[in-house]
N, C-alpha and C. Protein backbone atom coordinates (compact mmCIF):
# COMPACT_ATOMS: atom_id res chain seq x y z
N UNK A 1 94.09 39.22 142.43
CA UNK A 1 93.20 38.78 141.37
C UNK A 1 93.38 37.28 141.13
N UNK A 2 92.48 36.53 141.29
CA UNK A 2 92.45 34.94 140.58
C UNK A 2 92.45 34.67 139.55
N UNK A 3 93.00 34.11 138.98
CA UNK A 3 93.54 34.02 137.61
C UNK A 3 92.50 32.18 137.36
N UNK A 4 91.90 32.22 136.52
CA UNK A 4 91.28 31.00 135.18
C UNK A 4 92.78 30.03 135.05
N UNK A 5 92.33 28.95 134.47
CA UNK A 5 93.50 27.58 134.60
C UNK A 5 94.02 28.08 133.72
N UNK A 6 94.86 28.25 132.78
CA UNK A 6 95.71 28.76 131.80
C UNK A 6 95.24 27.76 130.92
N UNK A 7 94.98 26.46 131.12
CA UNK A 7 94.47 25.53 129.36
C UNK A 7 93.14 26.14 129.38
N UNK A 8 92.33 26.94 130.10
CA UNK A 8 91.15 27.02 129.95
C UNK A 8 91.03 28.79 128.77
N UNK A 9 92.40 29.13 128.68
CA UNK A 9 92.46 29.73 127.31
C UNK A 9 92.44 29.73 126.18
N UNK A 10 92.59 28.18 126.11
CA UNK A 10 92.84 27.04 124.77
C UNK A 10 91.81 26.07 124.70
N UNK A 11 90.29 26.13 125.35
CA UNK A 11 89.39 25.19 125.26
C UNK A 11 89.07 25.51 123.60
N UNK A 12 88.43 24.32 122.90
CA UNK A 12 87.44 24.43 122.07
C UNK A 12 86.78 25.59 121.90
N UNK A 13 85.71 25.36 122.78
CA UNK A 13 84.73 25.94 123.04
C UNK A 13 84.93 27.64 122.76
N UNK A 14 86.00 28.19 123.71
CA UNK A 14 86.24 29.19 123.91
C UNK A 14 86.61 30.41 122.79
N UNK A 15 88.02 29.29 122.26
CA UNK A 15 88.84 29.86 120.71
C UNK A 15 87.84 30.39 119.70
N UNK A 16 86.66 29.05 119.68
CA UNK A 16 85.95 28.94 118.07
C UNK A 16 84.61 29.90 118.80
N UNK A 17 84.37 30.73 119.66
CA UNK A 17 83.03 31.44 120.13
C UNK A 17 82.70 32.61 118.83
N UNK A 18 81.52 31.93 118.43
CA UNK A 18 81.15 33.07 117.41
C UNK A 18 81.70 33.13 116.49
N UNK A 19 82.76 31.71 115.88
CA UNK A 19 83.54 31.07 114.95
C UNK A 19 82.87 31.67 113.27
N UNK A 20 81.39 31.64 112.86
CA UNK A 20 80.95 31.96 111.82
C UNK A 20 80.53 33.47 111.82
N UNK A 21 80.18 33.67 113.11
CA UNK A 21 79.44 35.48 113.02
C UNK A 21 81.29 35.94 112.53
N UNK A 22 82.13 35.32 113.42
CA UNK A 22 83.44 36.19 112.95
C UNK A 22 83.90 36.42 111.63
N UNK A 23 83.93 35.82 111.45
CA UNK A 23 84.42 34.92 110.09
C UNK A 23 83.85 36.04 109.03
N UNK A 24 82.01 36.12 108.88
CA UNK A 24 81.49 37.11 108.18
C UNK A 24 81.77 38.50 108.33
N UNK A 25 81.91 38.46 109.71
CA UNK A 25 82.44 40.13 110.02
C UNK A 25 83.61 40.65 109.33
N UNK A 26 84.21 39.93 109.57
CA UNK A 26 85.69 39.78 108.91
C UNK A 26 85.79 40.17 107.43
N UNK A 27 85.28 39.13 106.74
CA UNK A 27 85.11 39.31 105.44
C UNK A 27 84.56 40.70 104.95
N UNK A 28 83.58 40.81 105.61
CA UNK A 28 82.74 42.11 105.10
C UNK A 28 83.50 43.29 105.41
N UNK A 29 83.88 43.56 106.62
CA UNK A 29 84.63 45.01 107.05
C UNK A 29 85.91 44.80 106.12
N UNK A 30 87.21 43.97 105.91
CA UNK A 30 88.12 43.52 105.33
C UNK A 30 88.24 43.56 103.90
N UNK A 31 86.71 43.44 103.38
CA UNK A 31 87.07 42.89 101.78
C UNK A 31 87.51 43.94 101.28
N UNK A 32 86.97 45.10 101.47
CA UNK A 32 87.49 46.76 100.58
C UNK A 32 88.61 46.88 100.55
N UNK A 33 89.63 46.95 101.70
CA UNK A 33 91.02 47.25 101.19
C UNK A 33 91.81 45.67 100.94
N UNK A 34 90.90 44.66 101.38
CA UNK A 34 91.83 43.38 100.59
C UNK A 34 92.12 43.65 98.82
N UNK A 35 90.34 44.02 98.30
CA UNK A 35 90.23 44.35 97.07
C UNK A 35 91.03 45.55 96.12
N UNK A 36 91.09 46.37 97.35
CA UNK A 36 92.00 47.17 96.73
C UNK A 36 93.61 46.98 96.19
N UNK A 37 94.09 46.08 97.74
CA UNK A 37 95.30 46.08 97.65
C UNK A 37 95.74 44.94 96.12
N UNK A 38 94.72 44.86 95.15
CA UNK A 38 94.91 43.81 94.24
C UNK A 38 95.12 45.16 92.89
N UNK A 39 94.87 46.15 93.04
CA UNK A 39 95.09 47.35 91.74
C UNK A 39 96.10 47.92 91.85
N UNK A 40 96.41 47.96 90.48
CA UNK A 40 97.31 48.67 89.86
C UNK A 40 96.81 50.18 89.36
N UNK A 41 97.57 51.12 90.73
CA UNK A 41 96.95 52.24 90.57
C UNK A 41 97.51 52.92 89.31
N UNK A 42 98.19 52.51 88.43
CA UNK A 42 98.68 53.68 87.43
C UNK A 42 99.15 54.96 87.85
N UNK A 43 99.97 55.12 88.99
CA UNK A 43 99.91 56.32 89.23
C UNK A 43 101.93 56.63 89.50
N UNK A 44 101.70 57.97 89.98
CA UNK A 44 103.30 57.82 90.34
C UNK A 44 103.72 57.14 91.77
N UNK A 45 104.45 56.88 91.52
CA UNK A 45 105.07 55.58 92.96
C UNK A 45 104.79 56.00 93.75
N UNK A 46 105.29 57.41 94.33
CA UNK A 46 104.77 58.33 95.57
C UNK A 46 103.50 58.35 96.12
N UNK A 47 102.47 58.61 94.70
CA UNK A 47 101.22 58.61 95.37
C UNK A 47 100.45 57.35 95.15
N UNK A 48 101.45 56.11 94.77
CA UNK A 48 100.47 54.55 94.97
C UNK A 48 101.33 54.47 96.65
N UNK A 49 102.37 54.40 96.73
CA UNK A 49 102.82 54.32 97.99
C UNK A 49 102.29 54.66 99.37
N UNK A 50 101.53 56.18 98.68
CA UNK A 50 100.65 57.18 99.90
C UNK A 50 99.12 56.31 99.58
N UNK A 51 98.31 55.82 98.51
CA UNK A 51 97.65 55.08 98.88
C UNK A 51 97.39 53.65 99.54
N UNK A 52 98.69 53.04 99.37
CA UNK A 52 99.23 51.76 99.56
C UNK A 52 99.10 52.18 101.69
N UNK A 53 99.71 52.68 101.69
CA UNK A 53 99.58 53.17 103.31
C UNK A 53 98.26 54.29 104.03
N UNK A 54 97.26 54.37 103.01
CA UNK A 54 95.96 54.44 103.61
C UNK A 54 95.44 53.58 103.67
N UNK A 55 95.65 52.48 102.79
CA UNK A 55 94.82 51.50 102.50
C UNK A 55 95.27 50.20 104.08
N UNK A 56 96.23 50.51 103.85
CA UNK A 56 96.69 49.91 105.52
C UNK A 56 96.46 50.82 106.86
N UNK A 57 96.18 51.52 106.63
CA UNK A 57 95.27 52.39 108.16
C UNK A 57 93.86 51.84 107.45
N UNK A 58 93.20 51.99 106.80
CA UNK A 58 91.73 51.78 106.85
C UNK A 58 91.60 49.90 107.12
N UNK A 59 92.62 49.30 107.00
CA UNK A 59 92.65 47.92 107.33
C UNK A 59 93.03 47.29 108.99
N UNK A 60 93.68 48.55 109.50
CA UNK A 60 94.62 48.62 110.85
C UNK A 60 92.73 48.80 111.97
N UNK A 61 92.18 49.94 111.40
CA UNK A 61 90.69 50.61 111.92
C UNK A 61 89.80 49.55 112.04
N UNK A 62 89.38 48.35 110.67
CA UNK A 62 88.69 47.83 110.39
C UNK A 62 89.10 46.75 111.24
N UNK A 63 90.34 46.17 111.34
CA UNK A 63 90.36 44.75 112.17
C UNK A 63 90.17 45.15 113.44
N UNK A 64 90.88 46.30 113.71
CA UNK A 64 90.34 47.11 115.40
C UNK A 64 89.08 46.92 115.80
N UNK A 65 88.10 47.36 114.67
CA UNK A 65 86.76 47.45 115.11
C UNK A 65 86.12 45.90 115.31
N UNK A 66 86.79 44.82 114.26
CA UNK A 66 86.52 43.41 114.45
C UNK A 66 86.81 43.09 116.39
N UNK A 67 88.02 43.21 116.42
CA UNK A 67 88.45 43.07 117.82
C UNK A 67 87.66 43.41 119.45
N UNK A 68 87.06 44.56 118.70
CA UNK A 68 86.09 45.79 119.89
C UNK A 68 84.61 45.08 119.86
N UNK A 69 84.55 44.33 118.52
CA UNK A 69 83.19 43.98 118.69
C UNK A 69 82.87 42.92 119.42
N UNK A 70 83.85 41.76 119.19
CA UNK A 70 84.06 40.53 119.76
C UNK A 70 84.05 40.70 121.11
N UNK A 71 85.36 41.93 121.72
CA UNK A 71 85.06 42.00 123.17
C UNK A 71 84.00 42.08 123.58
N UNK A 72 83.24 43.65 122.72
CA UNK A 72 81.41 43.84 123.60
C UNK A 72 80.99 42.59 123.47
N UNK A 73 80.82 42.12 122.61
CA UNK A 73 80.07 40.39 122.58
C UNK A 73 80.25 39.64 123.55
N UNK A 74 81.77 39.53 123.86
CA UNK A 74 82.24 38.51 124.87
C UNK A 74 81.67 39.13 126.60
N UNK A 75 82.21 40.51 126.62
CA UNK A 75 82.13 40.99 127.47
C UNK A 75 80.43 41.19 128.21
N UNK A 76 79.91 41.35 127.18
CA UNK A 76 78.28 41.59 127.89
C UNK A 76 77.41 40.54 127.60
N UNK A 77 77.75 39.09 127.01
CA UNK A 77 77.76 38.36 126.54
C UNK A 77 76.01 38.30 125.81
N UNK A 78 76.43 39.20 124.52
CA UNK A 78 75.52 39.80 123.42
C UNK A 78 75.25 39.19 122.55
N UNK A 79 74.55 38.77 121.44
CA UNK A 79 74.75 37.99 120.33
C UNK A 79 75.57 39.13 118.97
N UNK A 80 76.32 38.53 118.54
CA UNK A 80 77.13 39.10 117.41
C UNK A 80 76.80 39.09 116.09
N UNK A 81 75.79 40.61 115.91
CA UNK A 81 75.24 40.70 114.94
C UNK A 81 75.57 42.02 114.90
N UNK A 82 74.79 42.74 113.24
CA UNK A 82 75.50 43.91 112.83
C UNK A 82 74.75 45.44 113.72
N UNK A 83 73.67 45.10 114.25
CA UNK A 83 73.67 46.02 115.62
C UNK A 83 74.63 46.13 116.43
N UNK A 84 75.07 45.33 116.74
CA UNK A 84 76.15 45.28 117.83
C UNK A 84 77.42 46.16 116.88
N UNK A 85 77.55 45.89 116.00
CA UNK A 85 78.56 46.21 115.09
C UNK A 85 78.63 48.08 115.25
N UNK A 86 76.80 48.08 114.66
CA UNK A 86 76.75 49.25 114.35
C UNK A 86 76.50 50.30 115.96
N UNK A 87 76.71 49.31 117.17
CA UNK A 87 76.79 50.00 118.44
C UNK A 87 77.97 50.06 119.00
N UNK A 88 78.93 49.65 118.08
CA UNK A 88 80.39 49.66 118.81
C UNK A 88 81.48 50.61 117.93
N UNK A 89 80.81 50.70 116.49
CA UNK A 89 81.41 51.57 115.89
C UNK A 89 81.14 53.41 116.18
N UNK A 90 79.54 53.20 116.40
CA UNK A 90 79.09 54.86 117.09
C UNK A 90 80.10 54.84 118.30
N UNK A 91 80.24 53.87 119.06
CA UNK A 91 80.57 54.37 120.54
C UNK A 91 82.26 54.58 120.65
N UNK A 92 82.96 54.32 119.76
CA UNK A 92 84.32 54.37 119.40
C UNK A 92 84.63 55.79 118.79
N UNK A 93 85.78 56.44 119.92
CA UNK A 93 86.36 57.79 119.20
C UNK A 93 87.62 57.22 118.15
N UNK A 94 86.90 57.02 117.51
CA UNK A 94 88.05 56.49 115.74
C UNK A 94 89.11 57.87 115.43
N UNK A 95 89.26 58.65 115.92
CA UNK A 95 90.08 59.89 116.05
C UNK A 95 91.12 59.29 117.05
N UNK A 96 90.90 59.64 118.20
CA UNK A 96 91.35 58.72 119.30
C UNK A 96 92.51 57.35 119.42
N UNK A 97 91.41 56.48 118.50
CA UNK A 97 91.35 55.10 118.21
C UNK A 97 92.94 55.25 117.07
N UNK A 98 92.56 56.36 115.82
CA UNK A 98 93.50 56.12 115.05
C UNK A 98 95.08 56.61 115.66
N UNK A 99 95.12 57.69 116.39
CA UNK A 99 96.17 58.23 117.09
C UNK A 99 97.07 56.97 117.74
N UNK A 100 96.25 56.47 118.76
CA UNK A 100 97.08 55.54 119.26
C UNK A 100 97.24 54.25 118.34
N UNK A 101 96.79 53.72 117.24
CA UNK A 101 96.96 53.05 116.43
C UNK A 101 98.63 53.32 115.46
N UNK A 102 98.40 54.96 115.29
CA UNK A 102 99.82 55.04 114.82
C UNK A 102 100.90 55.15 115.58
N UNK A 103 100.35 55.79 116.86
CA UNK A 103 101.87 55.72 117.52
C UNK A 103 102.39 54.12 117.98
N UNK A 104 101.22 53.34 118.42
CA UNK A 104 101.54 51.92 118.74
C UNK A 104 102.59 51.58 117.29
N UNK A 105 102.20 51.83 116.31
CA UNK A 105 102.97 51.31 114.97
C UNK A 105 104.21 51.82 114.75
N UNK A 106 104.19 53.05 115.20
CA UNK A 106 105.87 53.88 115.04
C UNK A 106 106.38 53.16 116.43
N UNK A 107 106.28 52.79 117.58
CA UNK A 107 106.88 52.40 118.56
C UNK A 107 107.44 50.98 118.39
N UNK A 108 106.30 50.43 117.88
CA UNK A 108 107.58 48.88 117.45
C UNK A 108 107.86 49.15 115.93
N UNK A 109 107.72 49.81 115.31
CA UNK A 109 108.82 50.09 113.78
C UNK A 109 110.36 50.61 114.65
N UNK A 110 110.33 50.94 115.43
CA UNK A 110 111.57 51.76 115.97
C UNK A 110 112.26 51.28 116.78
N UNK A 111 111.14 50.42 117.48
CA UNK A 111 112.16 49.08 118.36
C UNK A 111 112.65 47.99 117.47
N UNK A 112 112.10 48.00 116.92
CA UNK A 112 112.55 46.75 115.67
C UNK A 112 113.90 47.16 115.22
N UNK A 113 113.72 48.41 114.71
CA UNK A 113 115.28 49.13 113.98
C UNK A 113 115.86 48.96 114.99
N UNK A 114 115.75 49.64 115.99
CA UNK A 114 116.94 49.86 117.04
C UNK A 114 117.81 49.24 117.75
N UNK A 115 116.48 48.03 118.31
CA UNK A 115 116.57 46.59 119.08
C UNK A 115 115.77 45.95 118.69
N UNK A 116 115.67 44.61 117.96
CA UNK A 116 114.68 43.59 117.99
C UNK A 116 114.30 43.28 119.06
N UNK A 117 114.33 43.34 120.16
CA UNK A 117 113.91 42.74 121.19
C UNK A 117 113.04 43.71 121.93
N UNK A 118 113.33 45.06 121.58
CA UNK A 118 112.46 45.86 122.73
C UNK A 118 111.00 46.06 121.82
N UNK A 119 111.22 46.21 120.44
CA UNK A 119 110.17 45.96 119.56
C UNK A 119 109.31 44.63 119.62
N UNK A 120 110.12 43.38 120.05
CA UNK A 120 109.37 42.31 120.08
C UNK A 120 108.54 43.26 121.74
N UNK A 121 109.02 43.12 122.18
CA UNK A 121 108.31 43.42 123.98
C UNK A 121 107.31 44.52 123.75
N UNK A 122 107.40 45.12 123.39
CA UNK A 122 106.52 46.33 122.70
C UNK A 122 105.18 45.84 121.90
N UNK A 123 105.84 45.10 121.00
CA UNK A 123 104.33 44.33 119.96
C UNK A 123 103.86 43.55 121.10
N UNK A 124 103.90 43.09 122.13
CA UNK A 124 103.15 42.11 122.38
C UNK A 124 102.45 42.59 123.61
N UNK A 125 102.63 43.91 124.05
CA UNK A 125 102.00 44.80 125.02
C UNK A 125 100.93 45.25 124.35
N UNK A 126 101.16 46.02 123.27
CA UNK A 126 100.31 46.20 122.36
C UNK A 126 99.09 45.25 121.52
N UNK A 127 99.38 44.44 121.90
CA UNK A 127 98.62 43.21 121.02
C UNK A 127 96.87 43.35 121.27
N UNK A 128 96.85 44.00 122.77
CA UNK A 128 95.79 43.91 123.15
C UNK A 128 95.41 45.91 123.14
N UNK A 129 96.01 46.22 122.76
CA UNK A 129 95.41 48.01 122.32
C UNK A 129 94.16 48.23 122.06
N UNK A 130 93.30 47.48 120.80
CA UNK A 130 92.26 47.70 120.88
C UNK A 130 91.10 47.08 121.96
N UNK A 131 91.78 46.60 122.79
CA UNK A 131 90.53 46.23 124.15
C UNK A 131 90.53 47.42 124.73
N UNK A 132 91.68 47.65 124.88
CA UNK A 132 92.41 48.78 125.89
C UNK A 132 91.62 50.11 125.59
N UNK A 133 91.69 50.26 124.21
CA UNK A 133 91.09 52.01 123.66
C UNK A 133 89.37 51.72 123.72
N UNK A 134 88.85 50.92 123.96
CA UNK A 134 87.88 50.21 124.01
C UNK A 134 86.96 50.54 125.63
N UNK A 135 87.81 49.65 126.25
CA UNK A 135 87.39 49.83 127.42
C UNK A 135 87.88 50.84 128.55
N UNK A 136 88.53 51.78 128.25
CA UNK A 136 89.18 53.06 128.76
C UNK A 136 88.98 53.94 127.87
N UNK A 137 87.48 54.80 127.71
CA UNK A 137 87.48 55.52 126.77
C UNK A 137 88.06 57.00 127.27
N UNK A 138 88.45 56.69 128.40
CA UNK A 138 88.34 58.58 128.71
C UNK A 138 90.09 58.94 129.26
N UNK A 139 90.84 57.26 129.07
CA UNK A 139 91.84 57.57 129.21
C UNK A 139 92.76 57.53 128.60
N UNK A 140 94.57 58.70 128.51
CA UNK A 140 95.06 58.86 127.82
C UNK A 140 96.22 58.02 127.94
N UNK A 141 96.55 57.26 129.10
CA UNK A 141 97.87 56.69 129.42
C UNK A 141 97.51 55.37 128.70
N UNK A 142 96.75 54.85 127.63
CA UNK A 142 96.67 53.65 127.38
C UNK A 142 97.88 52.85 127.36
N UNK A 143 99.16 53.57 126.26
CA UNK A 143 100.22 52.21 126.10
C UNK A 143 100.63 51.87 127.81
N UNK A 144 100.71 52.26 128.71
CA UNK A 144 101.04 52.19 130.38
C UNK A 144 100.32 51.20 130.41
N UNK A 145 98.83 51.57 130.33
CA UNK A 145 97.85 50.41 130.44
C UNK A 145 98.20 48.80 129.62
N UNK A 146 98.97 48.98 128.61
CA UNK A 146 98.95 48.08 127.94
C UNK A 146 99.87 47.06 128.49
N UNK A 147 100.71 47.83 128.94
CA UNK A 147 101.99 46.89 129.33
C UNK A 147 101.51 46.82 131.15
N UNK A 148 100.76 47.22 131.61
CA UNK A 148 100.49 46.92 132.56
C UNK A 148 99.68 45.41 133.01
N UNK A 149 98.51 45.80 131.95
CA UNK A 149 97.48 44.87 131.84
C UNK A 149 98.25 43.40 131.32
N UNK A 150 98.76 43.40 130.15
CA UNK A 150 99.58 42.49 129.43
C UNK A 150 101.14 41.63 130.78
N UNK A 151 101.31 42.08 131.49
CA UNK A 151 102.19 41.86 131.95
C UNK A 151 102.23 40.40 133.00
N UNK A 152 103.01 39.21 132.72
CA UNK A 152 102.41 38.04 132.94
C UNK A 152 101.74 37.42 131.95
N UNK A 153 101.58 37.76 130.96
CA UNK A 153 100.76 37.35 130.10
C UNK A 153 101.59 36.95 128.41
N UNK A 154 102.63 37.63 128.54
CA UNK A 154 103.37 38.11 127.33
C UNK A 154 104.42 36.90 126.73
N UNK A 155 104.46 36.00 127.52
CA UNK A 155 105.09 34.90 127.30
C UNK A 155 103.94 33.62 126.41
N UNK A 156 102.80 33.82 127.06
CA UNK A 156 101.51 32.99 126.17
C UNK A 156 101.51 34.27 124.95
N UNK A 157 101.45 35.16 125.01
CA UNK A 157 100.89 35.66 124.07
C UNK A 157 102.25 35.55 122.63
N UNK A 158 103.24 36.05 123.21
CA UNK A 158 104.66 35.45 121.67
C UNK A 158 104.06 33.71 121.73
N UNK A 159 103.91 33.12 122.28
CA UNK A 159 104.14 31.42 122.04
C UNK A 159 103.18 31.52 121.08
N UNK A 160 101.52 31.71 121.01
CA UNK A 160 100.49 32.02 120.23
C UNK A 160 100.94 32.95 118.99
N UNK A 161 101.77 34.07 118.96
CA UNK A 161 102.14 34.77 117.97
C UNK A 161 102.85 33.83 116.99
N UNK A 162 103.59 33.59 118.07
CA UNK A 162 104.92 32.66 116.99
C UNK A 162 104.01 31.32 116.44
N UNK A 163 103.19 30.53 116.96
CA UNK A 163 102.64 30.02 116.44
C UNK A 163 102.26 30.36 115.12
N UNK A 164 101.15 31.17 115.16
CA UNK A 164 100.21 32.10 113.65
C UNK A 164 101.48 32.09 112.48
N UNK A 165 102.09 33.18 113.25
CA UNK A 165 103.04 33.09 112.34
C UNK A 165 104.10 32.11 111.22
N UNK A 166 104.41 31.16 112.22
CA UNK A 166 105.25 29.70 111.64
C UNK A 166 104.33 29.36 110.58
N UNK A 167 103.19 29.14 111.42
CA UNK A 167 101.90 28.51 110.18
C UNK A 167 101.56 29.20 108.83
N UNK A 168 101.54 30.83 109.32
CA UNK A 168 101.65 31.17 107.77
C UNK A 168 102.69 31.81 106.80
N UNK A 169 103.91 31.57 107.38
CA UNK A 169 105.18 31.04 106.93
C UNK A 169 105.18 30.37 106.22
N UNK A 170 105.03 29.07 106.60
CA UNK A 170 104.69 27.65 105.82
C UNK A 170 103.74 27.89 104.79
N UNK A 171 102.62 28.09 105.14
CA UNK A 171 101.63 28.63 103.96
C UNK A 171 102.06 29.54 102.42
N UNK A 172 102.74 30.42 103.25
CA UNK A 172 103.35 31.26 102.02
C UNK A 172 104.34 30.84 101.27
N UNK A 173 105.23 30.14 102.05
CA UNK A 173 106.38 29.13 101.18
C UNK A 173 105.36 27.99 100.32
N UNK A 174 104.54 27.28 100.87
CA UNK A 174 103.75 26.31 100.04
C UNK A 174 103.30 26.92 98.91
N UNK A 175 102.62 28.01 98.92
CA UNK A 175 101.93 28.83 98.10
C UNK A 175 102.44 29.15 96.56
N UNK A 176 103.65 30.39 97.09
CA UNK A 176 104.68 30.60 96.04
C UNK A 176 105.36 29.47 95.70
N UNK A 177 105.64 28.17 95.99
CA UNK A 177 105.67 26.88 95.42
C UNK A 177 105.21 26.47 94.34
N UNK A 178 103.91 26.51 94.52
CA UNK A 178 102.96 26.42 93.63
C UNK A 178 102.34 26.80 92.79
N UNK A 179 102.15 28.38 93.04
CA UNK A 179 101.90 29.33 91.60
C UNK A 179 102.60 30.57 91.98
N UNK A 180 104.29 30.46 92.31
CA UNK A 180 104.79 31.43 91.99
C UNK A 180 105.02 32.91 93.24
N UNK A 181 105.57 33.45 93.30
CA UNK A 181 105.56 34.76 94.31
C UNK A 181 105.03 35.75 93.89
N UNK A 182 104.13 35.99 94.81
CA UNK A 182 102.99 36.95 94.48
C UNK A 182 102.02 37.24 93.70
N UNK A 183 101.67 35.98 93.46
CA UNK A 183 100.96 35.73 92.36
C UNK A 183 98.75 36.22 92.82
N UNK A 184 98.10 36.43 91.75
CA UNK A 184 97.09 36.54 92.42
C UNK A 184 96.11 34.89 93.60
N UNK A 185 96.24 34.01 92.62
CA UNK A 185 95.88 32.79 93.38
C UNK A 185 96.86 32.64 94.77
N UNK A 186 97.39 32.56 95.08
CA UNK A 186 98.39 32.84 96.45
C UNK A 186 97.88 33.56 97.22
N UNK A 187 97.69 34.75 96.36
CA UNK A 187 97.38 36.17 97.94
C UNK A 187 95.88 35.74 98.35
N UNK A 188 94.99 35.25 97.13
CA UNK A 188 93.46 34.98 97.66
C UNK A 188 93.29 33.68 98.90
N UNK A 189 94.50 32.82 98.52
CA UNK A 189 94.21 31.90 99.28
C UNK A 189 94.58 31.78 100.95
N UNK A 190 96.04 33.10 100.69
CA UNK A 190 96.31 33.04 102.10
C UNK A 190 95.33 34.04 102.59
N UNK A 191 94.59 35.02 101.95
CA UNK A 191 93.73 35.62 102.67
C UNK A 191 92.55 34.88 103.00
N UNK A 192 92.64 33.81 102.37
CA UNK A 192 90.98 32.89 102.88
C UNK A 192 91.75 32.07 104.34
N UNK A 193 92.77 31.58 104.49
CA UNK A 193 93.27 30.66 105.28
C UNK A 193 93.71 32.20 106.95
N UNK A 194 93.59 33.51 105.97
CA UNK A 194 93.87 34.56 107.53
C UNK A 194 92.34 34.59 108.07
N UNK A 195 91.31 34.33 107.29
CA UNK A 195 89.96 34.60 107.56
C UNK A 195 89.67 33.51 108.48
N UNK A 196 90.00 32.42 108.04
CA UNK A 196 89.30 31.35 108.85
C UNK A 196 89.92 31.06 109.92
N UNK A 197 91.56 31.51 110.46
CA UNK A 197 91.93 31.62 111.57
C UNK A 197 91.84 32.67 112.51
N UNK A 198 91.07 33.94 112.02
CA UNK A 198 91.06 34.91 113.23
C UNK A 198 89.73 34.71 114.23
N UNK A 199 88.45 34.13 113.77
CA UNK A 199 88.08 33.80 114.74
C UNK A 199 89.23 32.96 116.26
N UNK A 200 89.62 32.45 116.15
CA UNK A 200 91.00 31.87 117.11
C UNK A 200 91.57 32.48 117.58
N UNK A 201 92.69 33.49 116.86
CA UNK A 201 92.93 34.61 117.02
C UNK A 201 92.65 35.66 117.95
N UNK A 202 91.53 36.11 117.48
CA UNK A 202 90.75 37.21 118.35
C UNK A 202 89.88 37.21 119.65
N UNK A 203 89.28 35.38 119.26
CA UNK A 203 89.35 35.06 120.83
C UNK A 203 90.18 34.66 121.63
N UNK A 204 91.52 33.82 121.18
CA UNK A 204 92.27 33.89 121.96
C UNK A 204 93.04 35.58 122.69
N UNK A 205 93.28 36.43 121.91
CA UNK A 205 93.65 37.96 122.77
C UNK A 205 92.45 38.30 123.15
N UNK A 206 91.23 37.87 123.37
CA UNK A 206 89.97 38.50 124.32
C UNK A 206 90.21 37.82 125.55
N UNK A 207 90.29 36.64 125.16
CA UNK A 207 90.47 35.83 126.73
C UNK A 207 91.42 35.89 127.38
N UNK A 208 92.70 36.58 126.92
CA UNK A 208 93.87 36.83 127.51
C UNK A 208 93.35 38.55 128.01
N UNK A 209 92.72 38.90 127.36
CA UNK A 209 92.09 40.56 128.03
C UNK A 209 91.46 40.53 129.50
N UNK A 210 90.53 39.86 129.05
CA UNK A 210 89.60 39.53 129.99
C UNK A 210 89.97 38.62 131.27
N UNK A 211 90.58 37.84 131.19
CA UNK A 211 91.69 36.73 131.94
C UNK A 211 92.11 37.87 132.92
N UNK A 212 93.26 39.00 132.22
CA UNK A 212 94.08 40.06 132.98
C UNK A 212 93.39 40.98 133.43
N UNK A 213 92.05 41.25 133.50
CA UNK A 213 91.01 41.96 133.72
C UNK A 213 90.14 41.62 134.71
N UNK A 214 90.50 39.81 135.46
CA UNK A 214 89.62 39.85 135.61
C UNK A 214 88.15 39.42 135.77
N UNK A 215 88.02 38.92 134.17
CA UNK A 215 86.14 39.40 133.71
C UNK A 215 86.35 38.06 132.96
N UNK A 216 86.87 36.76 133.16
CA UNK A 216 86.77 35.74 131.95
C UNK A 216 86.10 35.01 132.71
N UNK A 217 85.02 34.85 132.00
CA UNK A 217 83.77 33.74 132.66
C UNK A 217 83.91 32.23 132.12
C-alpha cells in the first residue's frame, strides 16, 4: 500500500474540511447531554451516578455518530448536511455500535488500572473504532481490526493526542484560575474551545483512517 506524505495529514486545507458544517453538527447532536450534565438531579447519589453514566453513553453514541458522518462525507466526498446525517444514523446498527463502544471503554479502564501503558496502546488502537464499526458493518473482529488498521500509525496518533490534551490542560488550569474549579463559566467555555477544535480533531483521525485504508485523496 502507498502511503500520502505524512505533512499532508497536517495541511490546512485538510484539518479545517467542513470546519463550520462540523462545528454545527457538533453543537446540535452534543448540546443535550452537555445541558444536562449542568443539573442537579436531586436525587440519591446512586441514581444521579446511574444517570451521570447514561448521560455519558448518549454522549460516547452522539460524538460516534459526528465521526461516521464526517467519514461518509470524506469518504464519498458528499456535502455535509443533515441528510447525510439522517443517512448515516439509519444505516448504523447503534446496538452493535453501543456494544463495542463499551467494551472498547472497559478495555482501556483496565489497562489503565493494570498497566498504564497497555491502556495507553489500547486507547490509541481504538481511537479510530468508530470508522471501523462504520465501515465493517457485518464484522465482528473489529478491535483486531483496530489495531491492525491503526498499526504504524499510533505514534502520530499519541503525538496529536498528547497535543489536544496539553492544550486543554492549560485551558483548564487557566480557567479555574479565573473563576474558580468547576465553576459554571469554566465548563461553558471549555466546552466552546472542545467545539471549535474537533473539527481538527476528527479530521485529523479520518485522514489517519483513510491514509491506513488506503482511500486518502
Amino acid at each position: 500500500m502507498k502511503h500520502k506524505n505524512k505533512g499532508e495529514l497536517m495541511t490546512k486545507k485538510s484539518l479545517l474540511h467542513n470546519y463550520l458544517q462540523i462545528i454545527i453538527l457538533s453543537i446540535v447532536v452534543l448540546l443535550i447531554p452537555f445541558a444536562l450534565g449542568f443539573l442537579d438531579f436531586g436525587v440519591d447519589p446512586l441514581i444521579s451516578a446511574i444517570l451521570m453514566i447514561i448521560i455519558g453513553i448518549v454522549s460516547m453514541l452522539l460524538q460516534g455518530l459526528v465521526e461516521m458522518v464526517v467519514f461518509f462525507s470524506r469518504l464519498e466526498d458528499a456535502e455535509l448536511n443533515w441528510d447525510l446525517v439522517k443517512q448515516v444514523a439509519s444505516y448504523v446498527d447503534w446496538g452493535r455500535a453501543l456494544k463495542f463502544y463499551l467494551l472498547s471503554g472497559l478495555a482501556i479502564t483496565l489497562g489503565l488500572i493494570l498497566l498504564v501503558v497497555p491502556g495507553i496502546l489500547i486507547a490509541l488502537a481504538f481511537s479510530i473504532l468508530s470508522f471501523v464499526i462504520v465501515d465493517f458493518p457485518e464484522d465482528n473482529n473489529l478491535f483486531e481490526k483496530c489495531f491492525e488498521i491503526s498499526k504504524g500509525y499510533r505514534l502520530r496518533i499519541f503525538g496529536f493526542s498528547l497535543a489536544i490534551v496539553s492544550v486543554q490542560f492549560i485551558l483548564r488550569t487557566l480557567l479555574d484560575s479565573m473563576f474558580g474549579p468547576g465553576t459554571a463559566q469554566g465548563n461553558i467555555l471549555e466546552y466552546a474551545f472542545s467545539i471549535l477544535i474537533s473539527p481538527i480533531s476528527v479530521n485529523y483521525f479520518t485522514n489517519i483512517y483513510l491514509e491506513a485504508t488506503g482511500r486518502l485523496a
